[in-house]
PDB file of N, CA and C in Angstrom:
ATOM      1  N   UNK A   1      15.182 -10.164  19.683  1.00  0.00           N
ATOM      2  CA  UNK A   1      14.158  -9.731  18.752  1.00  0.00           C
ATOM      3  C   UNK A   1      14.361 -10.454  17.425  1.00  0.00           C
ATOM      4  N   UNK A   2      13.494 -10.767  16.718  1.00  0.00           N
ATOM      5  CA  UNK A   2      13.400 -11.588  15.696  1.00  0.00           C
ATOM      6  C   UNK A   2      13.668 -10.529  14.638  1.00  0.00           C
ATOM      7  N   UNK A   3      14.242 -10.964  13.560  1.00  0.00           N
ATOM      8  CA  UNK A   3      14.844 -10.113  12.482  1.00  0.00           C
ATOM      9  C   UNK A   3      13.818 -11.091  11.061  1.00  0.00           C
ATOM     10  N   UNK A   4      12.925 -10.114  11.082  1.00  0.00           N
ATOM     11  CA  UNK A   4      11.559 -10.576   9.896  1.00  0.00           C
ATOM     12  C   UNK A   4      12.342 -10.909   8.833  1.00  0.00           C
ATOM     13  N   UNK A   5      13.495 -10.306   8.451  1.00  0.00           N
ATOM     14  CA  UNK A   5      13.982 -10.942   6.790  1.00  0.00           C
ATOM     15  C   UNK A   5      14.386 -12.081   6.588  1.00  0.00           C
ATOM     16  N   UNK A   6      15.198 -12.312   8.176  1.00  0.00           N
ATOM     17  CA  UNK A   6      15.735 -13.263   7.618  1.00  0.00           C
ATOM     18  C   UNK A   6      15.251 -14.811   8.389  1.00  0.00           C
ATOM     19  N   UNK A   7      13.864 -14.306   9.350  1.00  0.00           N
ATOM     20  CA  UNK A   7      13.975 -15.550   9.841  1.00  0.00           C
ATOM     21  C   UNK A   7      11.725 -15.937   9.168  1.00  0.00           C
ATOM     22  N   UNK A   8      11.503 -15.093   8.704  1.00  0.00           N
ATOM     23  CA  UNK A   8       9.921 -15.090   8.270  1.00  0.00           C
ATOM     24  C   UNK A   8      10.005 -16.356   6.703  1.00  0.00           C
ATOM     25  N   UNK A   9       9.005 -16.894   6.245  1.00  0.00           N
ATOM     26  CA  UNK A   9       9.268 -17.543   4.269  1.00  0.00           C
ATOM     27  C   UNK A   9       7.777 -16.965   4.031  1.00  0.00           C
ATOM     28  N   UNK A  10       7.212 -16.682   5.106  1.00  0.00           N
ATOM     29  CA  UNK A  10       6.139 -16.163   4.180  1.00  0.00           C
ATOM     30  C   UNK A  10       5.827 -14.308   4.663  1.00  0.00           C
ATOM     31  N   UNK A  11       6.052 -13.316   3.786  1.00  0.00           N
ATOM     32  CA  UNK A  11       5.550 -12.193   4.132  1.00  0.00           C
ATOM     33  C   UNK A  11       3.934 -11.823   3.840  1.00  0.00           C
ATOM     34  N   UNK A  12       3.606 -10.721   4.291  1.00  0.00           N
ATOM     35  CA  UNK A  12       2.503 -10.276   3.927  1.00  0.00           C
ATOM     36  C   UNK A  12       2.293  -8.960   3.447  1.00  0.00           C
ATOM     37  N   UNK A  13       2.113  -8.217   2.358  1.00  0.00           N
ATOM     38  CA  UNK A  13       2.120  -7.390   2.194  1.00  0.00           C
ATOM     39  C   UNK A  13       0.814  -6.666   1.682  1.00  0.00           C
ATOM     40  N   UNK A  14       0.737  -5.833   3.137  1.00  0.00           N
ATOM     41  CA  UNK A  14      -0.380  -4.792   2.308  1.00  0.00           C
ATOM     42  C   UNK A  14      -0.170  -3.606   2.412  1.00  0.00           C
ATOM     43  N   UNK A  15      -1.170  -2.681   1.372  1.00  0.00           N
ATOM     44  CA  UNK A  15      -0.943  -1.879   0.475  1.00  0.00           C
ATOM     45  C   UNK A  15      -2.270  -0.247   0.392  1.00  0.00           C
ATOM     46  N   UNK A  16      -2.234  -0.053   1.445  1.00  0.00           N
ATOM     47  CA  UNK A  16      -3.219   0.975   1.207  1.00  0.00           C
ATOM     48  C   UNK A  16      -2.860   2.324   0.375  1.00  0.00           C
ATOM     49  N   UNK A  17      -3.772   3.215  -0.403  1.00  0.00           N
ATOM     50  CA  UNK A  17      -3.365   4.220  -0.564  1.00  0.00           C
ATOM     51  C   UNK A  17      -4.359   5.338   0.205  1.00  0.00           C
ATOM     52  N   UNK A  18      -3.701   6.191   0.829  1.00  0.00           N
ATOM     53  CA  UNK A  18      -4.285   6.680   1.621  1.00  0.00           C
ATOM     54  C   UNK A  18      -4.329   8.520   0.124  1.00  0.00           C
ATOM     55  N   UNK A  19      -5.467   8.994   0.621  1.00  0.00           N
ATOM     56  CA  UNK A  19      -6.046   9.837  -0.098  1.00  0.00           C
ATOM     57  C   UNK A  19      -6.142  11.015   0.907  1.00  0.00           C
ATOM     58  N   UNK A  20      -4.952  12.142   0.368  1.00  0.00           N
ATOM     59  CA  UNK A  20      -4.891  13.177   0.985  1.00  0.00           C
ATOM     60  C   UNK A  20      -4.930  14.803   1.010  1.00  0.00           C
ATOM     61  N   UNK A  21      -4.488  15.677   1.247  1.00  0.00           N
ATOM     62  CA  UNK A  21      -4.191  16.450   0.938  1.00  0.00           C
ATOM     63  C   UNK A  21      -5.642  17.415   0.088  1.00  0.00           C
ATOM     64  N   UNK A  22      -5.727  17.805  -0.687  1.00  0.00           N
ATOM     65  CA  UNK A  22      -6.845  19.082  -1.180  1.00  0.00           C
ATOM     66  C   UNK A  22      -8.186  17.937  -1.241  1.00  0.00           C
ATOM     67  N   UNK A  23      -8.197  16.552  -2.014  1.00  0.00           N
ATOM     68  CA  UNK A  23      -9.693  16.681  -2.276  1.00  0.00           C
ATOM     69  C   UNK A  23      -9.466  15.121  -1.305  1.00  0.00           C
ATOM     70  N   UNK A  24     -11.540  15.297  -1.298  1.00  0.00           N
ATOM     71  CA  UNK A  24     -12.225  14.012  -1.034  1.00  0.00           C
ATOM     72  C   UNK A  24     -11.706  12.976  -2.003  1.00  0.00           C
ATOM     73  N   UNK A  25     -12.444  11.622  -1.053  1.00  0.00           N
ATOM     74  CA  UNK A  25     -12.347  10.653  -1.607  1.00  0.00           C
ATOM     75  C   UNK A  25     -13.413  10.632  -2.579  1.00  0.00           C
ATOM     76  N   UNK A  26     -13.515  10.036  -3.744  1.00  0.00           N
ATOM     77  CA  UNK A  26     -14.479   9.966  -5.091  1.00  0.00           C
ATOM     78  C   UNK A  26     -14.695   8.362  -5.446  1.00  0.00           C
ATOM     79  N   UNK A  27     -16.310   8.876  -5.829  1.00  0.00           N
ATOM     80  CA  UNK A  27     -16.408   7.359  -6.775  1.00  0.00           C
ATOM     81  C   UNK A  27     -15.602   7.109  -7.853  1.00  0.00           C
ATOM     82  N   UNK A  28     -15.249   7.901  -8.227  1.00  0.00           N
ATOM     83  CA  UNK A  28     -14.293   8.228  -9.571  1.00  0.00           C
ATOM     84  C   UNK A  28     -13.018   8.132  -9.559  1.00  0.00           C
ATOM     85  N   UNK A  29     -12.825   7.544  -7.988  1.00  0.00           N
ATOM     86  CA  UNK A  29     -11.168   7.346  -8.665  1.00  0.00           C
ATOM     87  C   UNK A  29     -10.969   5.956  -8.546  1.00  0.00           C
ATOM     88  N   UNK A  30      -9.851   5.255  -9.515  1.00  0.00           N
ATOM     89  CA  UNK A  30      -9.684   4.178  -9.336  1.00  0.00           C
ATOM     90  C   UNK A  30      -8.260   3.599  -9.007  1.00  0.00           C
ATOM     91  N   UNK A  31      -8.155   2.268  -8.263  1.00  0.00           N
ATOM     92  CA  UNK A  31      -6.920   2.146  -7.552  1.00  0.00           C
ATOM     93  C   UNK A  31      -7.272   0.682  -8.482  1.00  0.00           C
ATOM     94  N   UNK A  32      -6.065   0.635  -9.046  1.00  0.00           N
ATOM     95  CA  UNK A  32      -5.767  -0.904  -9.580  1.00  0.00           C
ATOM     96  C   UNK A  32      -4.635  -1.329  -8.632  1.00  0.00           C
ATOM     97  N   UNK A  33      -4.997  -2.860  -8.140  1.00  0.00           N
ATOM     98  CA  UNK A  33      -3.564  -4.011  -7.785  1.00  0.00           C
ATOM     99  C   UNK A  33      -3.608  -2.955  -6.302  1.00  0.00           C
ATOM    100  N   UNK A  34      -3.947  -2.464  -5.530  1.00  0.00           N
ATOM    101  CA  UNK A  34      -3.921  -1.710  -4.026  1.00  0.00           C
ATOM    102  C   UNK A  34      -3.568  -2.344  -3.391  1.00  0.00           C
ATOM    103  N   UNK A  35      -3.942  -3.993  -2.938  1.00  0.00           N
ATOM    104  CA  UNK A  35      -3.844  -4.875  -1.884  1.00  0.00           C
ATOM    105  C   UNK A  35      -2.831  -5.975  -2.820  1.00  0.00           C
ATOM    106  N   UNK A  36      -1.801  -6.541  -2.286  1.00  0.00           N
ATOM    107  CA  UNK A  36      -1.162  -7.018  -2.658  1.00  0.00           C
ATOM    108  C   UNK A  36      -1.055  -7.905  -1.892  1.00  0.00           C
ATOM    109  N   UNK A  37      -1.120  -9.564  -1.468  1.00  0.00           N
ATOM    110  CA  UNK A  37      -0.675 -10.735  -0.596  1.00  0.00           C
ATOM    111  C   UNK A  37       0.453 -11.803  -1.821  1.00  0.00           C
ATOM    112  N   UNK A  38       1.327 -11.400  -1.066  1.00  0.00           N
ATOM    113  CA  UNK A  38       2.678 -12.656  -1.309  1.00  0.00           C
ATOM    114  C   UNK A  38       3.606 -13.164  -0.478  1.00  0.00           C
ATOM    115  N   UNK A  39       4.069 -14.212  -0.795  1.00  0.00           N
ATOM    116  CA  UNK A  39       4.783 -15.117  -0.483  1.00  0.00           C
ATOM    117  C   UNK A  39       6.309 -14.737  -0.832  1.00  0.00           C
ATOM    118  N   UNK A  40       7.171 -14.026  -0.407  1.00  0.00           N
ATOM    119  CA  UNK A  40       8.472 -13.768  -1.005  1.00  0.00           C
ATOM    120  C   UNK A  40       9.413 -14.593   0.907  1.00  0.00           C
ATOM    121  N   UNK A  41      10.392 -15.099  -0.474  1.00  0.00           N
ATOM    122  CA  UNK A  41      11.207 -15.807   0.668  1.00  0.00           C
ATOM    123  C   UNK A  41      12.921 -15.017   0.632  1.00  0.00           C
ATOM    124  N   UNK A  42      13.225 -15.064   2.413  1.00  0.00           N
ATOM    125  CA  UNK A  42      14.331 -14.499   2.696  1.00  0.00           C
ATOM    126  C   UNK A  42      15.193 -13.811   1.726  1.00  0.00           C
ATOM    127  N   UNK A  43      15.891 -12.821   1.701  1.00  0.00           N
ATOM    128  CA  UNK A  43      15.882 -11.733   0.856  1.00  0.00           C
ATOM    129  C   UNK A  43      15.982 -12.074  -0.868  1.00  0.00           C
ATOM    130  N   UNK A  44      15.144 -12.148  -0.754  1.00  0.00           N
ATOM    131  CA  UNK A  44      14.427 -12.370  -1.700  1.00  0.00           C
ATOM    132  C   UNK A  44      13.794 -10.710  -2.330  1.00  0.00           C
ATOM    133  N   UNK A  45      13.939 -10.120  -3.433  1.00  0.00           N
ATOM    134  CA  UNK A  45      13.189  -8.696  -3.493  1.00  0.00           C
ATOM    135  C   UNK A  45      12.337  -8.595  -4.906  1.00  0.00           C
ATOM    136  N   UNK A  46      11.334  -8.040  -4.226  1.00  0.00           N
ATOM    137  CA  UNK A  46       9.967  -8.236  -5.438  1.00  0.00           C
ATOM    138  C   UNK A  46       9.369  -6.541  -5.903  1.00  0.00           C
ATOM    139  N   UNK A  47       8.611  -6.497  -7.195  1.00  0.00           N
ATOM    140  CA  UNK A  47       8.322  -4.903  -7.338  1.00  0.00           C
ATOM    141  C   UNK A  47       6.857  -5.718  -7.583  1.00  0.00           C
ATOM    142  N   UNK A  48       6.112  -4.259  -7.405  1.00  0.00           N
ATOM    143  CA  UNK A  48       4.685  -4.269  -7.886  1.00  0.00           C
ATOM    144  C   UNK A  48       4.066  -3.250  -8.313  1.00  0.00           C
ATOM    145  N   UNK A  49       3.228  -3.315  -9.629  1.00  0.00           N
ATOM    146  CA  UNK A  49       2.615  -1.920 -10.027  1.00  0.00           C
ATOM    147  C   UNK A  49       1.440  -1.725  -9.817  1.00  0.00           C
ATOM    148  N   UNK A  50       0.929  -0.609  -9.221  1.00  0.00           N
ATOM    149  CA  UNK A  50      -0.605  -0.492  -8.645  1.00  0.00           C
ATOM    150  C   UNK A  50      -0.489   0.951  -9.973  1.00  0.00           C
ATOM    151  N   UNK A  51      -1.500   1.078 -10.353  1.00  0.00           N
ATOM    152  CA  UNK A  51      -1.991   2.139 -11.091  1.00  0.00           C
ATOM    153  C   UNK A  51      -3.234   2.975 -10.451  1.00  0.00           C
ATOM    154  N   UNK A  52      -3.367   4.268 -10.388  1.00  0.00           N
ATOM    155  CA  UNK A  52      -4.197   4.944  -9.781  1.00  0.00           C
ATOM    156  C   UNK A  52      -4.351   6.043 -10.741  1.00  0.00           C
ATOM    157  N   UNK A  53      -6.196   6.293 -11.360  1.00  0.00           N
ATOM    158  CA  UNK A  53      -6.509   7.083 -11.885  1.00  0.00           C
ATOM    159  C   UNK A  53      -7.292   7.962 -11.560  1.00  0.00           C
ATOM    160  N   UNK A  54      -7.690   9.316 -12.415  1.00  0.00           N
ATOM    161  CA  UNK A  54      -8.407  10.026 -11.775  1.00  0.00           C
ATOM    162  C   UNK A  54      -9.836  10.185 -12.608  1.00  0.00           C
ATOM    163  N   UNK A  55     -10.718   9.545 -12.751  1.00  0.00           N
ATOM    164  CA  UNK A  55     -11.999   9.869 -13.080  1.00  0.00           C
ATOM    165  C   UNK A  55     -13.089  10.884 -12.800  1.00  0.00           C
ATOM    166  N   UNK A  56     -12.757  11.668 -12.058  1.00  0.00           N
ATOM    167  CA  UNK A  56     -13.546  12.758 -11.382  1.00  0.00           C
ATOM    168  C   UNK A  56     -13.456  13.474 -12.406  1.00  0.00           C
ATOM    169  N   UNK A  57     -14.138  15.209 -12.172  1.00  0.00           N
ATOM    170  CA  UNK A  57     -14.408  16.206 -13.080  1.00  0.00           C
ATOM    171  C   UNK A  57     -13.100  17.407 -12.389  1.00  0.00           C
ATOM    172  N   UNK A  58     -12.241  16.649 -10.927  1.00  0.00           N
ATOM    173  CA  UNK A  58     -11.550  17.437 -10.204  1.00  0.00           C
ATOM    174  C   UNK A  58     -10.033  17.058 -10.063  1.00  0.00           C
ATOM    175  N   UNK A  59      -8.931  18.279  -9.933  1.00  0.00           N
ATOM    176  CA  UNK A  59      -7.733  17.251  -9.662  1.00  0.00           C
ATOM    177  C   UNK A  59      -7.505  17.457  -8.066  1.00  0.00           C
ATOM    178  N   UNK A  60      -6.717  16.298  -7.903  1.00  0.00           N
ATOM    179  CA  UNK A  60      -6.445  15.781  -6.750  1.00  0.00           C
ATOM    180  C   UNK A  60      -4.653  15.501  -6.114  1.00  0.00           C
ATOM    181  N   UNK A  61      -4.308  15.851  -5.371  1.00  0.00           N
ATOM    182  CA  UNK A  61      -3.098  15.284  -4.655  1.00  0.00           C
ATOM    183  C   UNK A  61      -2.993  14.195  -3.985  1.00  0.00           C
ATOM    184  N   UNK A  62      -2.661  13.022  -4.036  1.00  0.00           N
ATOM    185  CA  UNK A  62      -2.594  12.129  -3.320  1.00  0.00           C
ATOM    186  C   UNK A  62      -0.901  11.473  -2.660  1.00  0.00           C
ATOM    187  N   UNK A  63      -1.090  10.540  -1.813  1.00  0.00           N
ATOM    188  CA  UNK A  63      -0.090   9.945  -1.041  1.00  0.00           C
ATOM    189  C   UNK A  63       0.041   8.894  -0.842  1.00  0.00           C
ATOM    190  N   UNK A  64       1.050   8.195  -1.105  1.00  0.00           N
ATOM    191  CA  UNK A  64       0.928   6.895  -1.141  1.00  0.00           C
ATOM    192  C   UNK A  64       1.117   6.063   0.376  1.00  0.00           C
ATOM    193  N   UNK A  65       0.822   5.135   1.346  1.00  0.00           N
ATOM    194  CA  UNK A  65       1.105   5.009   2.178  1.00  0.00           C
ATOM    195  C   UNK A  65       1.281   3.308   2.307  1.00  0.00           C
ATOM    196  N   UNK A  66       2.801   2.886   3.258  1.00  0.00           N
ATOM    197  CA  UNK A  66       2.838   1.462   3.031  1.00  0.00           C
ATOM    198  C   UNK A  66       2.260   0.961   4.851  1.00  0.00           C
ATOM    199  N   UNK A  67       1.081   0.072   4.797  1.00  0.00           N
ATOM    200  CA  UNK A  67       0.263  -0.342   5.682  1.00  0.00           C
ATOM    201  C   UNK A  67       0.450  -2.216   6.210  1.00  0.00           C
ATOM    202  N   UNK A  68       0.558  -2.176   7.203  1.00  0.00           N
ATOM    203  CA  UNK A  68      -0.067  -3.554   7.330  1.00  0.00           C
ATOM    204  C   UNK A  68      -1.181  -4.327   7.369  1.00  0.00           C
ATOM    205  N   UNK A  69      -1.586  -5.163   7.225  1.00  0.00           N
ATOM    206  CA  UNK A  69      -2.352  -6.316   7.097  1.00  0.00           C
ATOM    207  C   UNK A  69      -2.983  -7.100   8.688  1.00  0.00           C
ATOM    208  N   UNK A  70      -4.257  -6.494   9.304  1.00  0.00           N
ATOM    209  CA  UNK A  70      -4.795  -7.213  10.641  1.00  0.00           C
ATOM    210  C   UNK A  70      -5.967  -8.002  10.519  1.00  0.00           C
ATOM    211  N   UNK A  71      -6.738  -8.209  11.155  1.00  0.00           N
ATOM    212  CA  UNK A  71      -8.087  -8.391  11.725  1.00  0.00           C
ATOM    213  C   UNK A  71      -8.559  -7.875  12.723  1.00  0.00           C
ATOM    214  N   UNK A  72      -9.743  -7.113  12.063  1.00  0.00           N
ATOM    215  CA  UNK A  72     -10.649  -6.548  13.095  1.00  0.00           C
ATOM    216  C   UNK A  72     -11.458  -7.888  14.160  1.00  0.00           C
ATOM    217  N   UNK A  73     -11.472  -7.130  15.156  1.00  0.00           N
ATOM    218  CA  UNK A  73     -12.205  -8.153  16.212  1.00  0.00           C
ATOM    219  C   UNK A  73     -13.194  -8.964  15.333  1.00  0.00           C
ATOM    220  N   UNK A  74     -14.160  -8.160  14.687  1.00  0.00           N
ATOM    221  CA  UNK A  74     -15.183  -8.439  13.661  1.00  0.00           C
ATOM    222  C   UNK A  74     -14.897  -9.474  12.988  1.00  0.00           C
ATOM    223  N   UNK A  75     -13.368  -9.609  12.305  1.00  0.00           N
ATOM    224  CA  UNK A  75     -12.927 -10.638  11.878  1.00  0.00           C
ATOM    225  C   UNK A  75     -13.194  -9.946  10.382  1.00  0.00           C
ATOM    226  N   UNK A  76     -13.406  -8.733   9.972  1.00  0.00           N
ATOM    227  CA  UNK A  76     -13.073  -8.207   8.585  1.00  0.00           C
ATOM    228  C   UNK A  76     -11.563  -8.016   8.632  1.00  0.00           C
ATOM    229  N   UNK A  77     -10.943  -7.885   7.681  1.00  0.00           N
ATOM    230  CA  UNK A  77      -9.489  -7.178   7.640  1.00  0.00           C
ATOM    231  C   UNK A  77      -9.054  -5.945   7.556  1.00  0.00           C
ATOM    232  N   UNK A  78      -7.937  -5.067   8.117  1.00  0.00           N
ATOM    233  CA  UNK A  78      -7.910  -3.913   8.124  1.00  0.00           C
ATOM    234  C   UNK A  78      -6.731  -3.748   8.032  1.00  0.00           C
ATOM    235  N   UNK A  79      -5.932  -3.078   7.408  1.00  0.00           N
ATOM    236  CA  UNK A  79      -5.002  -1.588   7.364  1.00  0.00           C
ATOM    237  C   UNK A  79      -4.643  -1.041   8.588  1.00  0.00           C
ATOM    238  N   UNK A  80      -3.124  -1.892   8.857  1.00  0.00           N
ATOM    239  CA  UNK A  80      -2.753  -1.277  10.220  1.00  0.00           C
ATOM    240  C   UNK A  80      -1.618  -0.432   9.929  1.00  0.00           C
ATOM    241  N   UNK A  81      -1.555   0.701  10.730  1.00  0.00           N
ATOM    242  CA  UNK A  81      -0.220   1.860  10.577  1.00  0.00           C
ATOM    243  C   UNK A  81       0.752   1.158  11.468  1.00  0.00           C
ATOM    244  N   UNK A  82       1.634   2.166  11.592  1.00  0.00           N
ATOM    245  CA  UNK A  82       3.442   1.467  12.002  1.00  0.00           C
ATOM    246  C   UNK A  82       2.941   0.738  13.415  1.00  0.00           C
ATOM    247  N   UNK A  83       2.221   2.102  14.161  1.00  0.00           N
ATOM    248  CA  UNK A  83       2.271   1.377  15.990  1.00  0.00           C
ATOM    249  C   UNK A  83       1.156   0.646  16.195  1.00  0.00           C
ATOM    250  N   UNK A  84       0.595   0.320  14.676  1.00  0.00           N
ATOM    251  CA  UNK A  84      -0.422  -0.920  15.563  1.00  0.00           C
ATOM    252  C   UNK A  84      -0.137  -2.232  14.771  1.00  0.00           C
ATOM    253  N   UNK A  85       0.796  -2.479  13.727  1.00  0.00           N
ATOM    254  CA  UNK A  85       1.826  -3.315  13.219  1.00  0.00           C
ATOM    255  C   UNK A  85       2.493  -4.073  13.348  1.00  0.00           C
ATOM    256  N   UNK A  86       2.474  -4.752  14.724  1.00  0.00           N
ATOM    257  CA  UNK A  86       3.192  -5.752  15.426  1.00  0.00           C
ATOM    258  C   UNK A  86       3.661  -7.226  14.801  1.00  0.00           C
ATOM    259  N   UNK A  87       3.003  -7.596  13.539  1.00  0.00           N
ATOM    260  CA  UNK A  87       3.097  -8.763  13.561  1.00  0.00           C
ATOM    261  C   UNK A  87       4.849  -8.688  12.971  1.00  0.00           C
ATOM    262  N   UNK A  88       5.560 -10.151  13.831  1.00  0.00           N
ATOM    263  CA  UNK A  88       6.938 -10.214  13.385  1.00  0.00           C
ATOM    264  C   UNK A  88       6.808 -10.798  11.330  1.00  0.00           C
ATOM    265  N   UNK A  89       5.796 -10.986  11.019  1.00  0.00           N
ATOM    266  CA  UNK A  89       5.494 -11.358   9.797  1.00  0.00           C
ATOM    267  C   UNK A  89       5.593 -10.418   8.682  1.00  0.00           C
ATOM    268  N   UNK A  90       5.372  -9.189   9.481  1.00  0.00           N
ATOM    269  CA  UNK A  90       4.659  -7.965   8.470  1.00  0.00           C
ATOM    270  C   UNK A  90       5.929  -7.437   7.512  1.00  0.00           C
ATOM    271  N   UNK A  91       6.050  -7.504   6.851  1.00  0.00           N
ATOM    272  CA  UNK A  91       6.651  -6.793   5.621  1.00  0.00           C
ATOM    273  C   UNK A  91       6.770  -5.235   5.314  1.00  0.00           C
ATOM    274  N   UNK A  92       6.081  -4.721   6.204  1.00  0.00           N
ATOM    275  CA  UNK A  92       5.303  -3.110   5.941  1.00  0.00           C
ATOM    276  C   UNK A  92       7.266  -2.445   6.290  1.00  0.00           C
ATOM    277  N   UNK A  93       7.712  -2.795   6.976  1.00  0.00           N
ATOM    278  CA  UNK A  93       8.804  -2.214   7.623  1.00  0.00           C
ATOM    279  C   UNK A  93      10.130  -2.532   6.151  1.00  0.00           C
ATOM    280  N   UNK A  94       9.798  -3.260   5.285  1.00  0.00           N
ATOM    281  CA  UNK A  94      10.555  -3.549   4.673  1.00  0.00           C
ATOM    282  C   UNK A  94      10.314  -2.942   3.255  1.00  0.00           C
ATOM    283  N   UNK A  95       9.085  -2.671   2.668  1.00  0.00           N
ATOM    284  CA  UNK A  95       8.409  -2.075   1.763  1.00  0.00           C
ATOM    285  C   UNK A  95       8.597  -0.584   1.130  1.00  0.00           C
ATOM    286  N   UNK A  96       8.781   0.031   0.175  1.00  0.00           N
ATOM    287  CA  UNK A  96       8.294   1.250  -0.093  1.00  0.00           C
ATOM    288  C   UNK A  96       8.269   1.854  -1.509  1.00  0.00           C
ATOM    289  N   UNK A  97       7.610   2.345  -1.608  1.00  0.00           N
ATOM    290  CA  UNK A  97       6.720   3.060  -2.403  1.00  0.00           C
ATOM    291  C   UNK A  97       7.110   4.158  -3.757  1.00  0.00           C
ATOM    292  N   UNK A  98       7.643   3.912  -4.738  1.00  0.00           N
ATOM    293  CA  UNK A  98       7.608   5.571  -5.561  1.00  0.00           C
ATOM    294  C   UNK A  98       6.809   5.374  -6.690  1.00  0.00           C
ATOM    295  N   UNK A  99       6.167   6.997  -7.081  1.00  0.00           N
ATOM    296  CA  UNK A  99       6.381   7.853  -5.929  1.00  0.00           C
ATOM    297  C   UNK A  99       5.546   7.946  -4.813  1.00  0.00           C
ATOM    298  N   UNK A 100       5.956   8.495  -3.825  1.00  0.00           N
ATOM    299  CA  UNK A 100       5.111   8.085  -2.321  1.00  0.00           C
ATOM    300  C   UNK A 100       4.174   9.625  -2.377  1.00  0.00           C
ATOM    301  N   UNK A 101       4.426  10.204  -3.509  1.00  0.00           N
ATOM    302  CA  UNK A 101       3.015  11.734  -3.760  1.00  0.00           C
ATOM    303  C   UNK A 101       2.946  11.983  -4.954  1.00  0.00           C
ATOM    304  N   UNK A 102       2.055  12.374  -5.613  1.00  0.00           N
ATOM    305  CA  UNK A 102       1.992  13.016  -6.962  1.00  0.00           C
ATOM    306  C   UNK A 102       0.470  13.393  -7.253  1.00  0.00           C
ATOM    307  N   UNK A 103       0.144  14.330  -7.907  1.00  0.00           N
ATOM    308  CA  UNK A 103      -0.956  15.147  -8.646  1.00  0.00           C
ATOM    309  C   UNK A 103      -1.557  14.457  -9.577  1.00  0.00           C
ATOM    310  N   UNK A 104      -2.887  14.296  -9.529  1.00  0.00           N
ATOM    311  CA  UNK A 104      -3.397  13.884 -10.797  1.00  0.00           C
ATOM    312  C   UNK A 104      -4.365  14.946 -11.703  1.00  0.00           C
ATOM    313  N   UNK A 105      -4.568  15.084 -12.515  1.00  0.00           N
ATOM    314  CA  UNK A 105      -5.584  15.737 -13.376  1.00  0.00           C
ATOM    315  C   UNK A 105      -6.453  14.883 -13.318  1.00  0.00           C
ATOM    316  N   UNK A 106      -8.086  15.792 -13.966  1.00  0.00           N
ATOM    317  CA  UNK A 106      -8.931  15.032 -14.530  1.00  0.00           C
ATOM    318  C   UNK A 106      -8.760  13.465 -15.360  1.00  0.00           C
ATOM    319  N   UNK A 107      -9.017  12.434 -15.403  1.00  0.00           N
ATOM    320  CA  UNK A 107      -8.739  11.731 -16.742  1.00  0.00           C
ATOM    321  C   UNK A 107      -7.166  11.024 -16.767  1.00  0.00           C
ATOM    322  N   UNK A 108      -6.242  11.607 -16.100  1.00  0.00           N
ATOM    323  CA  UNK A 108      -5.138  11.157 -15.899  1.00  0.00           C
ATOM    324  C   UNK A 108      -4.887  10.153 -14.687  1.00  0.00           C
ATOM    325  N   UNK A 109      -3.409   9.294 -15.248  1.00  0.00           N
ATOM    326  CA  UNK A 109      -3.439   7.986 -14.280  1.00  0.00           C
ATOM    327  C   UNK A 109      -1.756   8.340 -13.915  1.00  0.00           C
ATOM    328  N   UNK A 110      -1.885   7.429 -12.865  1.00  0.00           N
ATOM    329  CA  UNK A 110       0.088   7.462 -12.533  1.00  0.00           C
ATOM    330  C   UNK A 110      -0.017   6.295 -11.824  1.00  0.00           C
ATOM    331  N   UNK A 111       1.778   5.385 -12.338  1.00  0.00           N
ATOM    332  CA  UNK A 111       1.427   4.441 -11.776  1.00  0.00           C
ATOM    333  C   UNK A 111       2.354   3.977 -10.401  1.00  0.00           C
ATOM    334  N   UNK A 112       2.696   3.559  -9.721  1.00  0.00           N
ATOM    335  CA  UNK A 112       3.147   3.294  -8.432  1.00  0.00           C
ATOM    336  C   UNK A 112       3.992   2.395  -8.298  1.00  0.00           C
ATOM    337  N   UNK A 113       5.183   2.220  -7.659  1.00  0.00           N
ATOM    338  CA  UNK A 113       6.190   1.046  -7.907  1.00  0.00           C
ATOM    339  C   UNK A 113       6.014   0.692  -6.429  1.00  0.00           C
ATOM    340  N   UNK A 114       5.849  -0.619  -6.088  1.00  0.00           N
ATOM    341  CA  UNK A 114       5.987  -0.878  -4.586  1.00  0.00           C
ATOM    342  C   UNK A 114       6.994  -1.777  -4.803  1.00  0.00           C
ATOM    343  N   UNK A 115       8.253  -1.669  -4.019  1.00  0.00           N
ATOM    344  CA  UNK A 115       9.085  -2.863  -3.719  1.00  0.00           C
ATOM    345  C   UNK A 115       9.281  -3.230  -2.330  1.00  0.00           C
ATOM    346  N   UNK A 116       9.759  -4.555  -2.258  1.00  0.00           N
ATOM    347  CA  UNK A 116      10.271  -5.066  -1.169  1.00  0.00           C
ATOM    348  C   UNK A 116      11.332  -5.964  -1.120  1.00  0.00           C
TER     349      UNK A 116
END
């Protein structure tokens, strides 16, 4: 089995936040920096800040979730979870997230550390 860290130079990292727990999804909320594509070589370790606010009139619980990077047959791109994640490329296994939950208020933002 191929060992992605140390034998991959180019990773891929993507970045969904999945929206859970008490409320809907809203026009009003906003996800800065969500999708992330880089190039990090053999251990090599990188951070990234995604910021997520809450614009609604409601508060919300959310979750952060670390996803891979596919193609739909369609040939759009999609957000794959662990067991449909196969590529020896994917980064998702190496990735994570704080904090991986937190509350927002009305008007309030929090921001997200992804490393790898």
């Amino acid at each position: 089995m191929i060992n992605t860290k140390k034998a991959s130079s180019v990773l891929i990292i993507a970045l969904a936040l999945v929206l859970i727990l008490t409320s809907p999804v809203s026009a009003g909320l906003k996800v800065m920096n969500a999708k992330i594509e880089d190039s990090v070589s053999p251990g090599e370790s990188t951070s990234y800040t995604m910021s997520v606010t809450d614009n609604t009139s409601d508060p919300m619980d959310m979750a952060v979730e670390i996803r891979g990077l596919g193609n739909h047959l369609s040939g759009d791109a999609q957000a794959l979870t662990e067991g449909n994640d196969l590529s020896p490329y994917s980064a998702r296994q190496f990735t994570s997230a704080s904090p991986a939950g937190f509350h927002l208020e009305p008007g309030q933002s929090q921001d997200v550390t992804v490393t790898e």
